[in-house]
PDB file of N, CA and C in Angstrom:
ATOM      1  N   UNK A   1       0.848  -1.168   0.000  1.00  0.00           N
ATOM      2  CA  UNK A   1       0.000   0.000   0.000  1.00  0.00           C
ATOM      3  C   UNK A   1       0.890   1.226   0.000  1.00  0.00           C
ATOM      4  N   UNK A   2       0.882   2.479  -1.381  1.00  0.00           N
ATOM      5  CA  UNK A   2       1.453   3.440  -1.211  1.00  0.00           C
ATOM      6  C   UNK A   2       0.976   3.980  -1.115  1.00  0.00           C
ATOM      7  N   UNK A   3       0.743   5.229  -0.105  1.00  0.00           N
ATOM      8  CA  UNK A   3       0.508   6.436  -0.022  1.00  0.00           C
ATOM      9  C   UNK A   3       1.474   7.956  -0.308  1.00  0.00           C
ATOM     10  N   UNK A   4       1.110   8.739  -0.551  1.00  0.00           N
ATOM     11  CA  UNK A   4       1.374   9.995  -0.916  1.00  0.00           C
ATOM     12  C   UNK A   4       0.854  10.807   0.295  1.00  0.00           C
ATOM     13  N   UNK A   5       1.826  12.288   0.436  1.00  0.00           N
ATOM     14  CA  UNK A   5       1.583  13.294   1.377  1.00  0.00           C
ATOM     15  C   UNK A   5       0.379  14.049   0.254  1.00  0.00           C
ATOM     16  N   UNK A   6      -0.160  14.819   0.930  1.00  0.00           N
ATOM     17  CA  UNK A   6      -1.230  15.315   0.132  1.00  0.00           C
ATOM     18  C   UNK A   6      -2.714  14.280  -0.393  1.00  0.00           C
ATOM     19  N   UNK A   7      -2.653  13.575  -0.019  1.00  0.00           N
ATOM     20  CA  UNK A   7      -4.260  12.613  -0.203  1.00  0.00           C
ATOM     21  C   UNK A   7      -4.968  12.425   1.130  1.00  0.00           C
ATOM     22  N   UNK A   8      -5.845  12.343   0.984  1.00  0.00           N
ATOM     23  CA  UNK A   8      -6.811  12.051   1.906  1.00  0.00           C
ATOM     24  C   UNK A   8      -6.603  10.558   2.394  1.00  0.00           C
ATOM     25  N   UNK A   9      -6.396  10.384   4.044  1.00  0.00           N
ATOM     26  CA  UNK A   9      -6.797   8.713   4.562  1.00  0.00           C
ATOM     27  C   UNK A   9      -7.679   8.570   4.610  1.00  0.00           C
ATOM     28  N   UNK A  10      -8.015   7.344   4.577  1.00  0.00           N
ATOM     29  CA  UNK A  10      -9.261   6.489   3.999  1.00  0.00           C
ATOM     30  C   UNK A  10      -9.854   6.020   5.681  1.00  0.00           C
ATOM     31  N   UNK A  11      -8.268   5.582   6.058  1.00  0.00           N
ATOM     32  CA  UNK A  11      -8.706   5.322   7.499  1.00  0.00           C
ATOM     33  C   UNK A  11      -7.658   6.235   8.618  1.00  0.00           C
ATOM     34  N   UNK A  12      -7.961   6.280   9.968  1.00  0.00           N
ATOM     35  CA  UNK A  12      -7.318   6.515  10.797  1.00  0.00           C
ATOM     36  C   UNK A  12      -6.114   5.255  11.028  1.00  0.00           C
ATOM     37  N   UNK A  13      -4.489   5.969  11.070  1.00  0.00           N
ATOM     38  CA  UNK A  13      -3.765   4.860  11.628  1.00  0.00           C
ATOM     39  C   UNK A  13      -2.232   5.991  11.465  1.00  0.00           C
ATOM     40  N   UNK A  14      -1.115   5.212  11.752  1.00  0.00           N
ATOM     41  CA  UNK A  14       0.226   5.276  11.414  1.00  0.00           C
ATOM     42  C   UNK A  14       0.233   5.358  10.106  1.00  0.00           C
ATOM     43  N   UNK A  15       1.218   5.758   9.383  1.00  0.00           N
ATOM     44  CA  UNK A  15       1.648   5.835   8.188  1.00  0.00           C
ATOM     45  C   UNK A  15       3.220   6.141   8.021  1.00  0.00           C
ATOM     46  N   UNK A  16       3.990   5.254   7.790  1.00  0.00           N
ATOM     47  CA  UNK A  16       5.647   4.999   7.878  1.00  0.00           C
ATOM     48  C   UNK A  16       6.265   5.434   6.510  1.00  0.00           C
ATOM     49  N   UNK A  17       6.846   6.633   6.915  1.00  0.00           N
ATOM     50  CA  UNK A  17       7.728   7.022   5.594  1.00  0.00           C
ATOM     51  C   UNK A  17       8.647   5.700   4.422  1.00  0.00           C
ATOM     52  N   UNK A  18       8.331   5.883   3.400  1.00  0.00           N
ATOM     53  CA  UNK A  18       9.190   5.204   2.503  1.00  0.00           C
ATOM     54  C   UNK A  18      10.784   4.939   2.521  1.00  0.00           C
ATOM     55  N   UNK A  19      10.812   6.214   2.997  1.00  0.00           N
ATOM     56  CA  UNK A  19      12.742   7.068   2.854  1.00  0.00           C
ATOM     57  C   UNK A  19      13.105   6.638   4.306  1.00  0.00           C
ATOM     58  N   UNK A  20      12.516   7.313   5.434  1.00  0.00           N
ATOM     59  CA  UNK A  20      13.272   6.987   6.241  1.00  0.00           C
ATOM     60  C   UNK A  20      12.364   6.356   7.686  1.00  0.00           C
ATOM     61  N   UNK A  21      11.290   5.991   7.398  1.00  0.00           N
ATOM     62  CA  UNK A  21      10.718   5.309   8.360  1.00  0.00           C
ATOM     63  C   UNK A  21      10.124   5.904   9.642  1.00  0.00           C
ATOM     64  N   UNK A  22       9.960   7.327   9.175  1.00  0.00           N
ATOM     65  CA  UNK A  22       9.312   8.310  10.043  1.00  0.00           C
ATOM     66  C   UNK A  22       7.599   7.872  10.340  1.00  0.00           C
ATOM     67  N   UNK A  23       7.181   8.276  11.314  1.00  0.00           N
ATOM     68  CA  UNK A  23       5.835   7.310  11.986  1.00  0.00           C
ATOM     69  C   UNK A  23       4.923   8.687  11.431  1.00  0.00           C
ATOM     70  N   UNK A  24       4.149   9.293  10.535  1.00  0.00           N
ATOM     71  CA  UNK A  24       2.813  10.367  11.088  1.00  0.00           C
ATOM     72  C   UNK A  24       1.317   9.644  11.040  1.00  0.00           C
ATOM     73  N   UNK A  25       1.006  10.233  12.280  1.00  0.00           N
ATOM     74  CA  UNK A  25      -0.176   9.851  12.470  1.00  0.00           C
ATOM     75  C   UNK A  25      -1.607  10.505  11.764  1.00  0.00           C
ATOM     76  N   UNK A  26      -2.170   9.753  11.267  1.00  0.00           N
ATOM     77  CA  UNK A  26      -3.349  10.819  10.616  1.00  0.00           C
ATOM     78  C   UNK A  26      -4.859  10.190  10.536  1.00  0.00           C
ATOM     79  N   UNK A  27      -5.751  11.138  10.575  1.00  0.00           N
ATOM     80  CA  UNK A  27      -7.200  10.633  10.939  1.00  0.00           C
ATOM     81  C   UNK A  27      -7.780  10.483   9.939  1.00  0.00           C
ATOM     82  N   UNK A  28      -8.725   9.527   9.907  1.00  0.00           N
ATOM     83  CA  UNK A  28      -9.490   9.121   7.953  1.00  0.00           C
ATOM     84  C   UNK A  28     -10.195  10.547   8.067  1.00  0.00           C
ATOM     85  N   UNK A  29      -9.790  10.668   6.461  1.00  0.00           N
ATOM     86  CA  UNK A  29     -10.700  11.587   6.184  1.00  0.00           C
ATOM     87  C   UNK A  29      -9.444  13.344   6.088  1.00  0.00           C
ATOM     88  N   UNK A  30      -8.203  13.128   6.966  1.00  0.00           N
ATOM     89  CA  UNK A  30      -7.437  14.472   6.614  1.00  0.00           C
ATOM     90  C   UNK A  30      -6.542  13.988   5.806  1.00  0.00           C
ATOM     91  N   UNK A  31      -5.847  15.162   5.264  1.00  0.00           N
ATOM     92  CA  UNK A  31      -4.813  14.935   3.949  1.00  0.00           C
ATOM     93  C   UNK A  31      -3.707  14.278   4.784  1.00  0.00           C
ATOM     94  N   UNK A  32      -2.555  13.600   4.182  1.00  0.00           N
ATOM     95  CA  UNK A  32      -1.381  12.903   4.756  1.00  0.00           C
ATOM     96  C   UNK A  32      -0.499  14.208   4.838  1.00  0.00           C
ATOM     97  N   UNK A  33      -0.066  14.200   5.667  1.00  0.00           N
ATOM     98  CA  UNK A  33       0.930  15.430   5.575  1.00  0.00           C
ATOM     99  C   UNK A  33       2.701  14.964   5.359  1.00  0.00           C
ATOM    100  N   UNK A  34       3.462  15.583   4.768  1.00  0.00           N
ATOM    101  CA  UNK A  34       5.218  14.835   4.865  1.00  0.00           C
ATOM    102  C   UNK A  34       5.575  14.449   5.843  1.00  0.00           C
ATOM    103  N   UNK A  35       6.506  13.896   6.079  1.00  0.00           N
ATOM    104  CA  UNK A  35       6.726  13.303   7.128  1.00  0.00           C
ATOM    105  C   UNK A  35       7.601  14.122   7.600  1.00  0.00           C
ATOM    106  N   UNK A  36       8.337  14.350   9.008  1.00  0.00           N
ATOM    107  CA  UNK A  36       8.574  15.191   9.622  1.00  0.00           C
ATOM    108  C   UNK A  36      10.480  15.307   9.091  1.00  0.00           C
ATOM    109  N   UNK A  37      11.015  14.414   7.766  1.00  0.00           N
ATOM    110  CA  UNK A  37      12.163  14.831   7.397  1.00  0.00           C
ATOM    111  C   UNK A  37      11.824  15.190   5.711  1.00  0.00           C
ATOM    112  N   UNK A  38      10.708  15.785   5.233  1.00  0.00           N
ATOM    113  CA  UNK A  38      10.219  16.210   4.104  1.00  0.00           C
ATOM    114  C   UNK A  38       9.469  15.664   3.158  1.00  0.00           C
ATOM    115  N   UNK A  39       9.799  14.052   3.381  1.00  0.00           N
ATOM    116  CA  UNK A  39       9.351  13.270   2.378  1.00  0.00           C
ATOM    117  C   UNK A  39       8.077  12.858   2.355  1.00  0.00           C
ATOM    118  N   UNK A  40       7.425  12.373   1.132  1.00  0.00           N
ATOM    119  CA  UNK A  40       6.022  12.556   0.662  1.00  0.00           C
ATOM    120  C   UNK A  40       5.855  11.075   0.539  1.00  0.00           C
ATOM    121  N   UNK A  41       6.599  10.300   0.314  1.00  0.00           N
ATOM    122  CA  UNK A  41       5.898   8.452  -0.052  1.00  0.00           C
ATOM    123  C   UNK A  41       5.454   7.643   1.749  1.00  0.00           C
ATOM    124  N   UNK A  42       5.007   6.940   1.640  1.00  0.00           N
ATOM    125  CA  UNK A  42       4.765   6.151   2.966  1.00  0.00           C
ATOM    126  C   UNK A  42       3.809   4.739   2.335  1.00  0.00           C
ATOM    127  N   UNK A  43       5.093   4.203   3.236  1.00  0.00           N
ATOM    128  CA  UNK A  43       4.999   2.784   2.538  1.00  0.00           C
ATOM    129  C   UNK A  43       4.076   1.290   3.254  1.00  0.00           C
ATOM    130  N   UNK A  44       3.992   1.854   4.993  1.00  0.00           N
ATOM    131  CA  UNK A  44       2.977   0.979   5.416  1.00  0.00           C
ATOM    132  C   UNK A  44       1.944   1.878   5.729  1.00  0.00           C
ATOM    133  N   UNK A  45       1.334   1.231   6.677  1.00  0.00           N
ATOM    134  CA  UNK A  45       0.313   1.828   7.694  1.00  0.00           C
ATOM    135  C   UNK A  45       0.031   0.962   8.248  1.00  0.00           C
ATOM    136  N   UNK A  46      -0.473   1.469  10.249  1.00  0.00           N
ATOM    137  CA  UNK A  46      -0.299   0.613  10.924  1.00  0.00           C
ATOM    138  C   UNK A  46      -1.193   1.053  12.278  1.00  0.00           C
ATOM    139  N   UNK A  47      -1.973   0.225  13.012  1.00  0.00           N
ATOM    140  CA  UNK A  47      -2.623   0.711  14.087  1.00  0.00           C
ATOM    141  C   UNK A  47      -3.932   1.531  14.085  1.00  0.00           C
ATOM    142  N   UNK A  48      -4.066   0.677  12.681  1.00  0.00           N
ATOM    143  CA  UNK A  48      -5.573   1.118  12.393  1.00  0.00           C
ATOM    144  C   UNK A  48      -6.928   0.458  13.113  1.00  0.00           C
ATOM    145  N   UNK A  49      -7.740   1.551  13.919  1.00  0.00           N
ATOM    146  CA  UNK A  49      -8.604   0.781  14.651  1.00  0.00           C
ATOM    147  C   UNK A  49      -9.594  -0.091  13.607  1.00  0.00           C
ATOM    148  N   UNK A  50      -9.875  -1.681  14.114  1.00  0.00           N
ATOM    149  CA  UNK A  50     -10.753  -2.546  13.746  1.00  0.00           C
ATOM    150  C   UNK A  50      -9.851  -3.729  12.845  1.00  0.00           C
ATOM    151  N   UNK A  51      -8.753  -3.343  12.519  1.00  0.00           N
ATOM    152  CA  UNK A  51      -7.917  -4.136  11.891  1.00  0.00           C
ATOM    153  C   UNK A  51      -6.792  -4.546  12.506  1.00  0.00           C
ATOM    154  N   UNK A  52      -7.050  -5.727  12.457  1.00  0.00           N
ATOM    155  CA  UNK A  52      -6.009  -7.021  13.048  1.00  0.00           C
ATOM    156  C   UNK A  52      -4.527  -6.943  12.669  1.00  0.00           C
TER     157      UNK A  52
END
């Protein structure tokens, strides 16, 4: 699952930078924002309520 800074989450959870594995947290429904060393890809997500 890739995500981009600038899209909307679908769900609330973690979202782990591509580049360097930076954690931002974001709520379904707001845009992803960069991660806190600039970068825009994020490559998991994690700690999403209802999912195992």
């Amino acid at each position: 699952m890739a995500a981009h800074a600038g899209e909307r989450a679908e769900k609330t959870g973690d979202f782990y930078c591509a580049s360097c594995d930076e954690k931002v947290h974001v709520t379904a429904g707001d845009k992803i924002p960069t991660c806190p060393n600039g970068h825009k890809q994020f490559e998991t997500r994690r700690n999403e309520p209802g999912n195992k």
